[in-house]
Protein backbone atom coordinates (compact mmCIF):
# COMPACT_ATOMS: atom_id res chain seq x y z
CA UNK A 1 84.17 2.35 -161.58
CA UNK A 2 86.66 0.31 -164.02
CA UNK A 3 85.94 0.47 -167.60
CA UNK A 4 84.85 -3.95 -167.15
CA UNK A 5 82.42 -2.97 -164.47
CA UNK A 6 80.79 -0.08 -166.17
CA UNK A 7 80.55 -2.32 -169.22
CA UNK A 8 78.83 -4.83 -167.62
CA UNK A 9 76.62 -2.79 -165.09
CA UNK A 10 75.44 -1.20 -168.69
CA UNK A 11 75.06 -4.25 -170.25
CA UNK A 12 73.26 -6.19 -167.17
CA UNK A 13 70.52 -2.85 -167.86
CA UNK A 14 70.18 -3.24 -171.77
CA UNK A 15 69.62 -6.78 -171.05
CA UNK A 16 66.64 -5.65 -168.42
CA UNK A 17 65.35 -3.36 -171.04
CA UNK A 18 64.94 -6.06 -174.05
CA UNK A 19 63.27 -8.74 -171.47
CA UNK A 20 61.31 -5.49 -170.81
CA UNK A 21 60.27 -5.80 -174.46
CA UNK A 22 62.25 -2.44 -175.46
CA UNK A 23 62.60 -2.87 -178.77
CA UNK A 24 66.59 -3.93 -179.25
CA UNK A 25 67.51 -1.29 -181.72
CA UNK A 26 66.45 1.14 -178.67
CA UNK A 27 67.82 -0.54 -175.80
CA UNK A 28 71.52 -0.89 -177.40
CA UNK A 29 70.88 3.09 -178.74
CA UNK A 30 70.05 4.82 -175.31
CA UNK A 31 72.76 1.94 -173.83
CA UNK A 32 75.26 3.13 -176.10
CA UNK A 33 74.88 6.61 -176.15
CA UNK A 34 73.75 7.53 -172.02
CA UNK A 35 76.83 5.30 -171.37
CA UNK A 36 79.44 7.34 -173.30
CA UNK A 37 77.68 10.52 -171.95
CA UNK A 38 78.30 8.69 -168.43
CA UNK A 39 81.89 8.16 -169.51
CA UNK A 40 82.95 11.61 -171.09
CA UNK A 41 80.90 13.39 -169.06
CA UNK A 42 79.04 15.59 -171.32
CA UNK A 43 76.52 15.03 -174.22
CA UNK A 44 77.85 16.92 -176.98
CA UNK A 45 80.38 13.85 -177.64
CA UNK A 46 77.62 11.29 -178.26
CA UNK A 47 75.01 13.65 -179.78
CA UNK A 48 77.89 14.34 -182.36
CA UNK A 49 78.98 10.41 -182.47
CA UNK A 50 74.79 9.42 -183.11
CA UNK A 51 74.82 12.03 -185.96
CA UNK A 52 78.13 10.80 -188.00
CA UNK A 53 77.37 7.04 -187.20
CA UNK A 54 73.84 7.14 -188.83
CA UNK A 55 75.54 8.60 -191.64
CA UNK A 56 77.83 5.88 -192.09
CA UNK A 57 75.69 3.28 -191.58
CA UNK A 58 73.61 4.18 -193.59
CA UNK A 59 75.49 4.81 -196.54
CA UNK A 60 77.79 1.70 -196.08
CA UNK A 61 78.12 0.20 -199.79
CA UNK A 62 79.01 -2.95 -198.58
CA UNK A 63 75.59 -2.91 -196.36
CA UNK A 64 73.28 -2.30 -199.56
CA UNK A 65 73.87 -6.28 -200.24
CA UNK A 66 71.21 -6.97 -197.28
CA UNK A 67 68.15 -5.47 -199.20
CA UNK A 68 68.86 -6.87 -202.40
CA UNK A 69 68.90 -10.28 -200.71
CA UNK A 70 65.79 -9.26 -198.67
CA UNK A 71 64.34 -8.29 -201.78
CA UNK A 72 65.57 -10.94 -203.45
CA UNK A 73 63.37 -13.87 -200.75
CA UNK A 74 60.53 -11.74 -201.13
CA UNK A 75 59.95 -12.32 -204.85
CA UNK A 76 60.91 -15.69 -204.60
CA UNK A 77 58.31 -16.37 -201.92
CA UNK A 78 55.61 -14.89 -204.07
CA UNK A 79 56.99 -16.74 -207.57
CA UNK A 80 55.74 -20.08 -206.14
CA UNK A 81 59.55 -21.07 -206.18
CA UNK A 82 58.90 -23.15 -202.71
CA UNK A 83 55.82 -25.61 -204.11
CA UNK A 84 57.83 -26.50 -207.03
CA UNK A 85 60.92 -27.87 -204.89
CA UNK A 86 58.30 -29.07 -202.49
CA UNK A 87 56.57 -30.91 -205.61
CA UNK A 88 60.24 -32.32 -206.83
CA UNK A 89 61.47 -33.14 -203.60
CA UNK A 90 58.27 -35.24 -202.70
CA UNK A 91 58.13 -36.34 -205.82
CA UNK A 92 61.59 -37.96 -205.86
CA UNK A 93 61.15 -39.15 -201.65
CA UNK A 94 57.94 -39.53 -201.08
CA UNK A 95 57.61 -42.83 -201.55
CA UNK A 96 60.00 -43.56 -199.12
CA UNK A 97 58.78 -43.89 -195.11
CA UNK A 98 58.68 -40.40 -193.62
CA UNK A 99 59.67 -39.62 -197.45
CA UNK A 100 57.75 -36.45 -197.39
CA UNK A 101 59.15 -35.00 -193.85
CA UNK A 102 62.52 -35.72 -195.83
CA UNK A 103 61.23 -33.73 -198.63
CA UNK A 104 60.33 -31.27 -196.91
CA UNK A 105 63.88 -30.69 -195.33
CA UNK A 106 65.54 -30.79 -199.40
CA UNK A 107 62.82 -27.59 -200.05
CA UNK A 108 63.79 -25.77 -197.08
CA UNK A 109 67.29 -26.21 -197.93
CA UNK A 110 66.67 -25.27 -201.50
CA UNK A 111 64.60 -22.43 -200.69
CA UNK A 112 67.04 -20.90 -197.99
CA UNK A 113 69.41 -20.56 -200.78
CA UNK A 114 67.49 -18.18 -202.53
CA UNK A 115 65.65 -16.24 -199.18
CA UNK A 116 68.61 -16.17 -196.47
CA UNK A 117 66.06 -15.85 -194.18
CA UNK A 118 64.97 -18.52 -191.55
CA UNK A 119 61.78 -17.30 -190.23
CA UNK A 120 60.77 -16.44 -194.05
CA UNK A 121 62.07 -20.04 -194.62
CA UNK A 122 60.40 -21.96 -192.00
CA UNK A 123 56.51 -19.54 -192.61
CA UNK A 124 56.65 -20.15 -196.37
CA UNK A 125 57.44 -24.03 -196.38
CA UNK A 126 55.26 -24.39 -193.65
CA UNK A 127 52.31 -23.20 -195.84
CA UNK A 128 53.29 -25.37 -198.67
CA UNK A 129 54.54 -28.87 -196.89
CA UNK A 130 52.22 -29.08 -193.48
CA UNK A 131 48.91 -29.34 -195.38
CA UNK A 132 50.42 -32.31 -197.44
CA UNK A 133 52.14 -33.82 -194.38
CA UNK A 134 48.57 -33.60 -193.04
CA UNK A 135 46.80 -35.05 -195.60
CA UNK A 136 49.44 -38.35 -195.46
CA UNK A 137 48.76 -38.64 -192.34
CA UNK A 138 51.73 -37.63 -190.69
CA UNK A 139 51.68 -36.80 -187.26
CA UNK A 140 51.26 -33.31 -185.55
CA UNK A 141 54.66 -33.62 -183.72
CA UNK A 142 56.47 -34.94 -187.01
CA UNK A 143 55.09 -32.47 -189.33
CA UNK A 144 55.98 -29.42 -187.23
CA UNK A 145 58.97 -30.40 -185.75
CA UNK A 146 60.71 -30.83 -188.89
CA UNK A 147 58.97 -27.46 -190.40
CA UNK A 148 60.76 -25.72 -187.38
CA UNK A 149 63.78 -27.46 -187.74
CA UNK A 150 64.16 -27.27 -191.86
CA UNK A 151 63.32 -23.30 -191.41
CA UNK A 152 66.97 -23.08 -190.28
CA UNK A 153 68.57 -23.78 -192.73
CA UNK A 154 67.31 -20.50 -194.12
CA UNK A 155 70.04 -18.85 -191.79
CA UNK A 156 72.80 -20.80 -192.31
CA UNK A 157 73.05 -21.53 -196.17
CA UNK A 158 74.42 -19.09 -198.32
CA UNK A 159 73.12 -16.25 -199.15
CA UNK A 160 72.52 -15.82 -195.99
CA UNK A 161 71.44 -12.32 -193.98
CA UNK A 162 73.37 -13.08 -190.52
CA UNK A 163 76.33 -14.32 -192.26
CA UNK A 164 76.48 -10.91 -194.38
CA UNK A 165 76.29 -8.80 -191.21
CA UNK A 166 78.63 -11.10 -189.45
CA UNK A 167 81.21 -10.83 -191.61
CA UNK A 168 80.59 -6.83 -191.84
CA UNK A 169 81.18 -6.91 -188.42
CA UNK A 170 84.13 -9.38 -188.14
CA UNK A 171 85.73 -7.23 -190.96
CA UNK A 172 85.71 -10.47 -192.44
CA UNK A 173 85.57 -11.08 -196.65
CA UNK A 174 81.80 -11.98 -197.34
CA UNK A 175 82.37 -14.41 -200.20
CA UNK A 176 84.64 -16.72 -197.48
CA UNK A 177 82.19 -16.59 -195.29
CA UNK A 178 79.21 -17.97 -197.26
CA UNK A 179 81.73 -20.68 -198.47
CA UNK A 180 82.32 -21.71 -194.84
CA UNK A 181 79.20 -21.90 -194.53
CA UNK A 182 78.01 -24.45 -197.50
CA UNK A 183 78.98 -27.21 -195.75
CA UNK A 184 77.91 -27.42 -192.14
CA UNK A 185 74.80 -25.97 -194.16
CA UNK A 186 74.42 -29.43 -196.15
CA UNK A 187 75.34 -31.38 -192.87
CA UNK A 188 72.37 -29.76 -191.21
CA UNK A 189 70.10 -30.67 -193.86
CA UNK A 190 71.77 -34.68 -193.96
CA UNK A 191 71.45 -34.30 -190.32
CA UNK A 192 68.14 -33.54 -190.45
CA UNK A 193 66.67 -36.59 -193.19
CA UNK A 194 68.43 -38.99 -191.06
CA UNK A 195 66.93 -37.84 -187.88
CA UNK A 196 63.97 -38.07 -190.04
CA UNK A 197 64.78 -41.49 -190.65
CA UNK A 198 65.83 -42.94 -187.52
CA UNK A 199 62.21 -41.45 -186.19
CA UNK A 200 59.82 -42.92 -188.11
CA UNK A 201 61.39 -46.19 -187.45
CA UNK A 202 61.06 -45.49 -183.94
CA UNK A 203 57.46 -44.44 -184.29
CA UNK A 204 56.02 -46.61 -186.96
CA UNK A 205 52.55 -44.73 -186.50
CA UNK A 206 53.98 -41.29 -187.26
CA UNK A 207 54.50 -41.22 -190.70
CA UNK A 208 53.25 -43.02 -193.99
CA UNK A 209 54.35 -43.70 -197.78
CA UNK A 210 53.51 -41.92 -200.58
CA UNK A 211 52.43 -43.55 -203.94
CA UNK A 212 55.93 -44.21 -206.22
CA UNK A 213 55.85 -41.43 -209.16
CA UNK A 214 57.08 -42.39 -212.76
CA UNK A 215 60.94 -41.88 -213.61
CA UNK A 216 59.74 -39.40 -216.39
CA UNK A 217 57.36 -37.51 -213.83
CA UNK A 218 60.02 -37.11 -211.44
CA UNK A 219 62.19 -35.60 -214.35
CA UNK A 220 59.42 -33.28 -214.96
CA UNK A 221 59.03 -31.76 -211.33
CA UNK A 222 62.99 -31.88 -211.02
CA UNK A 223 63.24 -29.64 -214.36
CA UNK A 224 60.76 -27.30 -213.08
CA UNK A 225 62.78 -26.15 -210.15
CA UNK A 226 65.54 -24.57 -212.60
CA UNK A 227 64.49 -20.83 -211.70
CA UNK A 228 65.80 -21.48 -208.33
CA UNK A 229 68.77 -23.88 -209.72
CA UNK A 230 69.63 -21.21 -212.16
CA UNK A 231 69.63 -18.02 -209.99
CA UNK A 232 71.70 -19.82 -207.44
CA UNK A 233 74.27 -21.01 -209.36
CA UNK A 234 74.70 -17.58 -211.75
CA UNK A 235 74.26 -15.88 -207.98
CA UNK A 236 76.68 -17.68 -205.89
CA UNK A 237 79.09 -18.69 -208.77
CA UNK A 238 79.47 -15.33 -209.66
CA UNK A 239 81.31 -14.67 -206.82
CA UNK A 240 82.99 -17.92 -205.92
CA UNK A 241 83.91 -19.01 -210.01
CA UNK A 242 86.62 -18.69 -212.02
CA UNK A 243 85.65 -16.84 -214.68
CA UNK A 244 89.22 -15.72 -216.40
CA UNK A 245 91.47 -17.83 -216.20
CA UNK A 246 94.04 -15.92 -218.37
CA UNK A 247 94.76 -14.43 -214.96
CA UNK A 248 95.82 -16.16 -211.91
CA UNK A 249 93.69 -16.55 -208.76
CA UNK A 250 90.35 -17.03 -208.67
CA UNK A 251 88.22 -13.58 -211.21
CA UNK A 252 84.49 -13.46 -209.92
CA UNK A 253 82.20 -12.48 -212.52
CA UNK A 254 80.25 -10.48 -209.85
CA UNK A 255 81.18 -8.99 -206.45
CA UNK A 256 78.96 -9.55 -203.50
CA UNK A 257 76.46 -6.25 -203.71
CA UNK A 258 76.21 -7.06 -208.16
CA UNK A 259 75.41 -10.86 -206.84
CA UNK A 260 72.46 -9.30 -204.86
CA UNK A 261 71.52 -7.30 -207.45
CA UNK A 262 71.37 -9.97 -210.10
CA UNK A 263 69.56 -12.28 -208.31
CA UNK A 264 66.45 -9.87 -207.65
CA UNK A 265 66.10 -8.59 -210.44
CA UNK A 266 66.48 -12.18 -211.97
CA UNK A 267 64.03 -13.72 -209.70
CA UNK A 268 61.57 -10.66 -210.47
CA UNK A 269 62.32 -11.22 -213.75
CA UNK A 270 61.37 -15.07 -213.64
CA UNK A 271 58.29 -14.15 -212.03
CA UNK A 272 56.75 -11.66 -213.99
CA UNK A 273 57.49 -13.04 -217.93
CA UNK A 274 56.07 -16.54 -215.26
CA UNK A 275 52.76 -14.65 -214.64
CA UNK A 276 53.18 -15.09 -211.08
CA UNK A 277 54.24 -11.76 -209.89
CA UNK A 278 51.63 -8.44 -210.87
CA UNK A 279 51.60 -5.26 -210.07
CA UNK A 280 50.14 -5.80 -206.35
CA UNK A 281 52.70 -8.35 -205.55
CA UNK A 282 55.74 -6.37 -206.69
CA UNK A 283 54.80 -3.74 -204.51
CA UNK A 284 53.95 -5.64 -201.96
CA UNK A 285 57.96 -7.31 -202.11
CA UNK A 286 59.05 -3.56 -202.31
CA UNK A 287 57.45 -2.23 -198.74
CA UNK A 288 58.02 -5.52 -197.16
CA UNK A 289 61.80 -5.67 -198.14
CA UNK A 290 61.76 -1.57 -197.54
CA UNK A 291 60.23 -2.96 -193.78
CA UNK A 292 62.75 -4.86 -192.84
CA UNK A 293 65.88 -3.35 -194.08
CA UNK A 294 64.75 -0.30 -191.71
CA UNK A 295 64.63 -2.68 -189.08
CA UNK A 296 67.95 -4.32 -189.90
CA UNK A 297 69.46 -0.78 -190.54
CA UNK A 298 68.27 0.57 -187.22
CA UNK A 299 69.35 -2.17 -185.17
CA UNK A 300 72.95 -2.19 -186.80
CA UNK A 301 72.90 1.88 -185.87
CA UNK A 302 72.25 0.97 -182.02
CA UNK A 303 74.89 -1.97 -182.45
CA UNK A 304 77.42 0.60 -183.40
CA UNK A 305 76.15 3.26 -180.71
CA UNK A 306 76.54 0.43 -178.14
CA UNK A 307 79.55 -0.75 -179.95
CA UNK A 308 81.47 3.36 -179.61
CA UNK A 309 80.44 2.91 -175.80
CA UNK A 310 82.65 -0.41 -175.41
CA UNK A 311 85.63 1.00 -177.02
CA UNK A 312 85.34 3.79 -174.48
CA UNK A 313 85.45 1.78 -171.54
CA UNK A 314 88.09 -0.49 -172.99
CA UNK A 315 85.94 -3.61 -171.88
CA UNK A 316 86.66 -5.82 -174.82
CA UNK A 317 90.38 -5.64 -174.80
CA UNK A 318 89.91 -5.78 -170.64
CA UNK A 319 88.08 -8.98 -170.89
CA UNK A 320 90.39 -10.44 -173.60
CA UNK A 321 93.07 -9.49 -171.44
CA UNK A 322 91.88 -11.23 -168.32
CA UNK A 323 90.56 -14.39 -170.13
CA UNK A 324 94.36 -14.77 -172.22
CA UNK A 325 96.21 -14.22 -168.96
CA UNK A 326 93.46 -16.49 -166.60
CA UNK A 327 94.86 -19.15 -168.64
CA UNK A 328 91.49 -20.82 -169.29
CA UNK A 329 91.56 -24.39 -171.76
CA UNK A 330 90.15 -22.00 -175.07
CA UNK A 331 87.81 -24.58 -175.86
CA UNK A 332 86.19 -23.92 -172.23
CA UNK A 333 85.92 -20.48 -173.17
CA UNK A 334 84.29 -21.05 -176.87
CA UNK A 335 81.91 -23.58 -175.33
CA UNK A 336 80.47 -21.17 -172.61
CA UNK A 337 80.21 -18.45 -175.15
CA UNK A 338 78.11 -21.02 -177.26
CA UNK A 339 76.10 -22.28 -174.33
CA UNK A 340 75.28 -17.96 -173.84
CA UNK A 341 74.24 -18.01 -178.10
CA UNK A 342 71.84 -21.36 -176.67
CA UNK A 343 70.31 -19.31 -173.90
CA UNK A 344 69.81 -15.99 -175.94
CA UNK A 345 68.09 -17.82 -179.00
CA UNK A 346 65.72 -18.71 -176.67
CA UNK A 347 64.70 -15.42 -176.26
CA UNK A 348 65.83 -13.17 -178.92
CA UNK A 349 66.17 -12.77 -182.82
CA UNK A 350 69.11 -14.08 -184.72
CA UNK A 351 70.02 -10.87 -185.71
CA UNK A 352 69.84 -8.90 -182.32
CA UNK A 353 71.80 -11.55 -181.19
CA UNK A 354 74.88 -11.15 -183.20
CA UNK A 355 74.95 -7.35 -182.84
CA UNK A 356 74.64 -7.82 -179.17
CA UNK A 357 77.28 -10.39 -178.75
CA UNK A 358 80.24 -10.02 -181.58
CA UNK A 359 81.91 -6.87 -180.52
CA UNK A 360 82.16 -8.84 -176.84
CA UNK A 361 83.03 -11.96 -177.89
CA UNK A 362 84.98 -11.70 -180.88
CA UNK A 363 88.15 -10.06 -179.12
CA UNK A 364 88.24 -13.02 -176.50
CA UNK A 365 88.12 -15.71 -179.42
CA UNK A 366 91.11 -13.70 -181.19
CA UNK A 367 93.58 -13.32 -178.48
CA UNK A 368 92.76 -17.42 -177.99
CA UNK A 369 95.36 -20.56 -178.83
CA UNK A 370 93.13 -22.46 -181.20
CA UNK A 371 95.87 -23.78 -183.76
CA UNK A 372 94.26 -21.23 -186.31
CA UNK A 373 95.18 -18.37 -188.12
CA UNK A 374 93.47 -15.26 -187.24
CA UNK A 375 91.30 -15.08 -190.00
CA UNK A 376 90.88 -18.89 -189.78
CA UNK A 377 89.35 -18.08 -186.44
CA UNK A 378 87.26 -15.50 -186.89
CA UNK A 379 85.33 -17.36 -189.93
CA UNK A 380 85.22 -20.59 -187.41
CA UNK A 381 83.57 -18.91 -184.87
CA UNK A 382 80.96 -17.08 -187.02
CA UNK A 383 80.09 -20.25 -188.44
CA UNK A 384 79.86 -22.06 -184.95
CA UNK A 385 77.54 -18.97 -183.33
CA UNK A 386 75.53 -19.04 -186.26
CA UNK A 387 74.58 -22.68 -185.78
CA UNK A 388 73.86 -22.22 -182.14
CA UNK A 389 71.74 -19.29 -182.74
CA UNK A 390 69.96 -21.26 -185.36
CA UNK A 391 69.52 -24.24 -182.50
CA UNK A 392 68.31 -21.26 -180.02
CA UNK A 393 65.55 -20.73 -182.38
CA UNK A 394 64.00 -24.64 -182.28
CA UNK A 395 64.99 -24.73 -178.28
CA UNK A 396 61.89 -25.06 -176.13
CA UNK A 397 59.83 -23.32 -174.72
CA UNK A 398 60.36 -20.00 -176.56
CA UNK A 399 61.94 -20.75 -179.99
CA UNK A 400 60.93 -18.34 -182.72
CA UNK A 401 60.82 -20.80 -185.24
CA UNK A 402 58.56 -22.89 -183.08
CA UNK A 403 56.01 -20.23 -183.02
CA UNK A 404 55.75 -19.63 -186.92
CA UNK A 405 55.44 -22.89 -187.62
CA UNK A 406 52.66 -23.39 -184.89
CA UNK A 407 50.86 -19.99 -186.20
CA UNK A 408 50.83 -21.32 -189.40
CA UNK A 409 49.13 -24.51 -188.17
CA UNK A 410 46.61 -23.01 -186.44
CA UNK A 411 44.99 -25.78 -184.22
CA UNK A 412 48.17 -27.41 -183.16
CA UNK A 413 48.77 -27.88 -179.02
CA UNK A 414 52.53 -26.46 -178.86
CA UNK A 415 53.21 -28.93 -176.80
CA UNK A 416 53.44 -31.71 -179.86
CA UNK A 417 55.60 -28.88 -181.98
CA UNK A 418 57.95 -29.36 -178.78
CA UNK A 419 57.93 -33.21 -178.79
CA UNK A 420 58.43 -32.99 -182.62
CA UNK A 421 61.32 -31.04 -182.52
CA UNK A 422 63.61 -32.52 -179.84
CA UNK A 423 65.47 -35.18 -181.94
CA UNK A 424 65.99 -32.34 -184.54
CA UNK A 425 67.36 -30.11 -181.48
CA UNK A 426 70.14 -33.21 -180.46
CA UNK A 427 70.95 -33.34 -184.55
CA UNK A 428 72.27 -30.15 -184.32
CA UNK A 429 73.99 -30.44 -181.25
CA UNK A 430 75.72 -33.56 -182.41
CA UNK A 431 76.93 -31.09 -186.03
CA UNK A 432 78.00 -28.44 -183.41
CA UNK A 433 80.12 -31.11 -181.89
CA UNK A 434 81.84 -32.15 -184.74
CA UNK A 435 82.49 -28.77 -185.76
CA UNK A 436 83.93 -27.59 -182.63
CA UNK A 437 86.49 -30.48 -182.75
CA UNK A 438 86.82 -30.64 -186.44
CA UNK A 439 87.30 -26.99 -187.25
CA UNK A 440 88.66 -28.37 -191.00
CA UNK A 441 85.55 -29.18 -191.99
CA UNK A 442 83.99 -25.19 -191.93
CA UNK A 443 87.12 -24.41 -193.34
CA UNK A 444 88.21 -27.10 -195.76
CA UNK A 445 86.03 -24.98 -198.88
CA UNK A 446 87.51 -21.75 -197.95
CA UNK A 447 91.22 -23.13 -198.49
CA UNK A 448 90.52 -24.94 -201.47
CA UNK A 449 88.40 -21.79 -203.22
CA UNK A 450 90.96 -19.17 -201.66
């Protein structure tokens, strides 16, 4: 059996196993390591490959960035960070038709920056903004669709938890990454308050005004978002800013991993001399983060299990190979790689996704004719399947997104959260679009910063 087939006969079972509802971290393990016992022909090499790659994924320094940003969202969910950008974003659009659905997309944006987490994102706004949406009046389909919808951008702008694994992945610099990401970030948030727009004038009946608030009032709710304002500008400038210029090139005050660090304990910080964070709710962000970095940790050691099994058979290179020499239009090949991202999200975690998919598709973007350098590339395309995956997670009938938001409202049919989410589903197909023909745009920040 060629190393290609043997690749894909192993993937085609993984596959089987997760729709099976193996848990992913499992089904790329036993993938992973029965498949390079299939190829070598004895156990001894994987049993000795499992034991030296949970070493080093474990102990990867750059990896210790992902708790400190998990930890990071926690706190800032239980600080009551997201009601005061909810407050000054209704405050300041509310008056507005659909004002408050537009609001609601400026806190999810605003709150993403300091959680990097979309489901997080999408539960905690949905807690704070659907009861008001409610209470206006808005309708069912309106209020959840954009809930769903605005929970993405939790993914996407910086710091972000995918994007951080990505780039580990990608062997790609971190700090470039999150800068590629900033703006189709604030496109899908524009994107968003104009589909916003464009609805309620369709559909009169689905949305209604808010009361005008007071210049000074405004002020007031504006001014108390500066935790959030301050910890994301000491977090992300610290890495991005120039902060010597006695020496040439761009001197970060912070590298990734002390970015992370400084912005838990500053949001901590904020929330305990705040009196909103005791002793019950620290701990609480402690086993929660301590929760999910196991899961994050175990699924990247299965992801490299599955990933040592590849590089046995050879399949990447093979595939790169056969697509370079097919002579396939590389945009054909991007846009059926994206259209896969589409049909996973529907069905899998952001997260899983990537692991699954990167060491696969990566090697077929590089060996590609796309005009762009190869790190140029490599950022483009992490940026583009990160946006798809995010669309995956809105697509009917199975989004994840879809089903947080509709747990949190409780006595919602799912059928109106699928109606309200549709024109936010085309908005981001439109950005994907543009970004697939525009590839300057992702990486327009990068070559000004760098």
């Amino acid at each position: 059996m060629s190393g290609l087939l043997l690749a894909l006969t192993a993937f085609g079972f993984m596959l089987v196993g997760i729709f099976l509802r193996v848990p992913i971290a499992l089904a790329m393990a036993m993938t992973g390591f029965f498949g390079s016992w299939y190829v070598l022909g004895t156990p001894n090499a994987p049993m000795a490959q499992l034991k030296t790659m949970t070493y080093e994924t474990f102990s990867t320094q750059s990896l210790s960035i992902v708790p400190l940003f998990l930890l990071m969202g926690q706190f800032a969910t239980r600080t009551g960070m997201s009601a005061a950008l909810f407050r000054a974003a209704s405050d300041w659009l509310g008056h507005r038709k659909g004002g408050i659905a537009m609001a609601s997309v400026g806190a999810c944006a605003g709150f993403g920056a300091i959680c990097g987490s979309s489901l997080a994102t999408a539960s905690t706004m949905g807690q704070v903004a659907l009861p008001e949406m409610r209470k206006r009046g808005y309708s069912d389909a309106l209020s959840t669709g954009v809930l769903a919808a605005g929970g993405t951008l939790g993914i996407l702008i910086p710091p972000s938890i995918i994007l951080v694994i990505y780039a580990i992945m990608a062997e790609q610099n971190i700090v470039k990454m999150f800068m590629a990401a900033l703006i189709p970030g604030l496109l899908a948030a524009l994107g968003y308050i104009i589909t916003v727009a464009v609805y309620v004038r369709l559909r009169p009946d689905s949305a209604t005004t808010a009361p005008r608030v007071g210049f000074r009032e405004r002020l007031r709710t504006l001014g108390a978002t500066w935790p959030v304002i301050v910890i994301f500008g000491l977090t992300m400038g610290g890495i991005v800013g120039d902060w010597n210029w006695a020496k040439p090139g761009p001197q970060a005050l912070f590298t990734p991993n002390e970015a992370a660090a400084f912005g838990a304990v500053a949001t901590a910080l904020y929330g305990i001399l705040a009196g909103r964070l005791d002793l019950e709710g620290f701990k609480s962000a402690i086993l929660e983060t301590a929760k999910a970095t196991a899961m994050i940790f175990f699924i990247l050691l299965g992801a490299e299990l599955f990933k040592g099994f590849l590089a046995l058979t050879r399949a990447p290179d093979l595939l790169a190979n056969w697509v370079s020499q097919a002579g396939f239009v590389p945009m054909m090949v991007l846009v059926v790689m994206l259209l896969a991202y589409l049909a996973f999200g529907c069905v899998m975690d952001s997260l899983s996704m990537i692991l699954l998919t990167v060491p696969i598709f990566l090697p077929v973007i590089e060996v590609l004719d796309f005009g762009l350098g190869a790190e140029q590339t490599a950022i483009w395309f992490g940026i583009l399947a990160l946006i798809v995956v995010e669309v995956g997670l809105i697509t009917p009938p199975v989004g994840l997104n879809l089903f947080i938001i509709n747990g949190v409202a409780g006595d919602i049919p799912m059928s109106r959260t699928y109606a309200g989410v549709a024109p936010f589903v085309v908005s981001d197909l439109v950005r994907v679009v543009i970004l697939l023909l525009f590839p300057s745009v992702t990486l327009w920040l990068v070559a000004v910063m760098f």
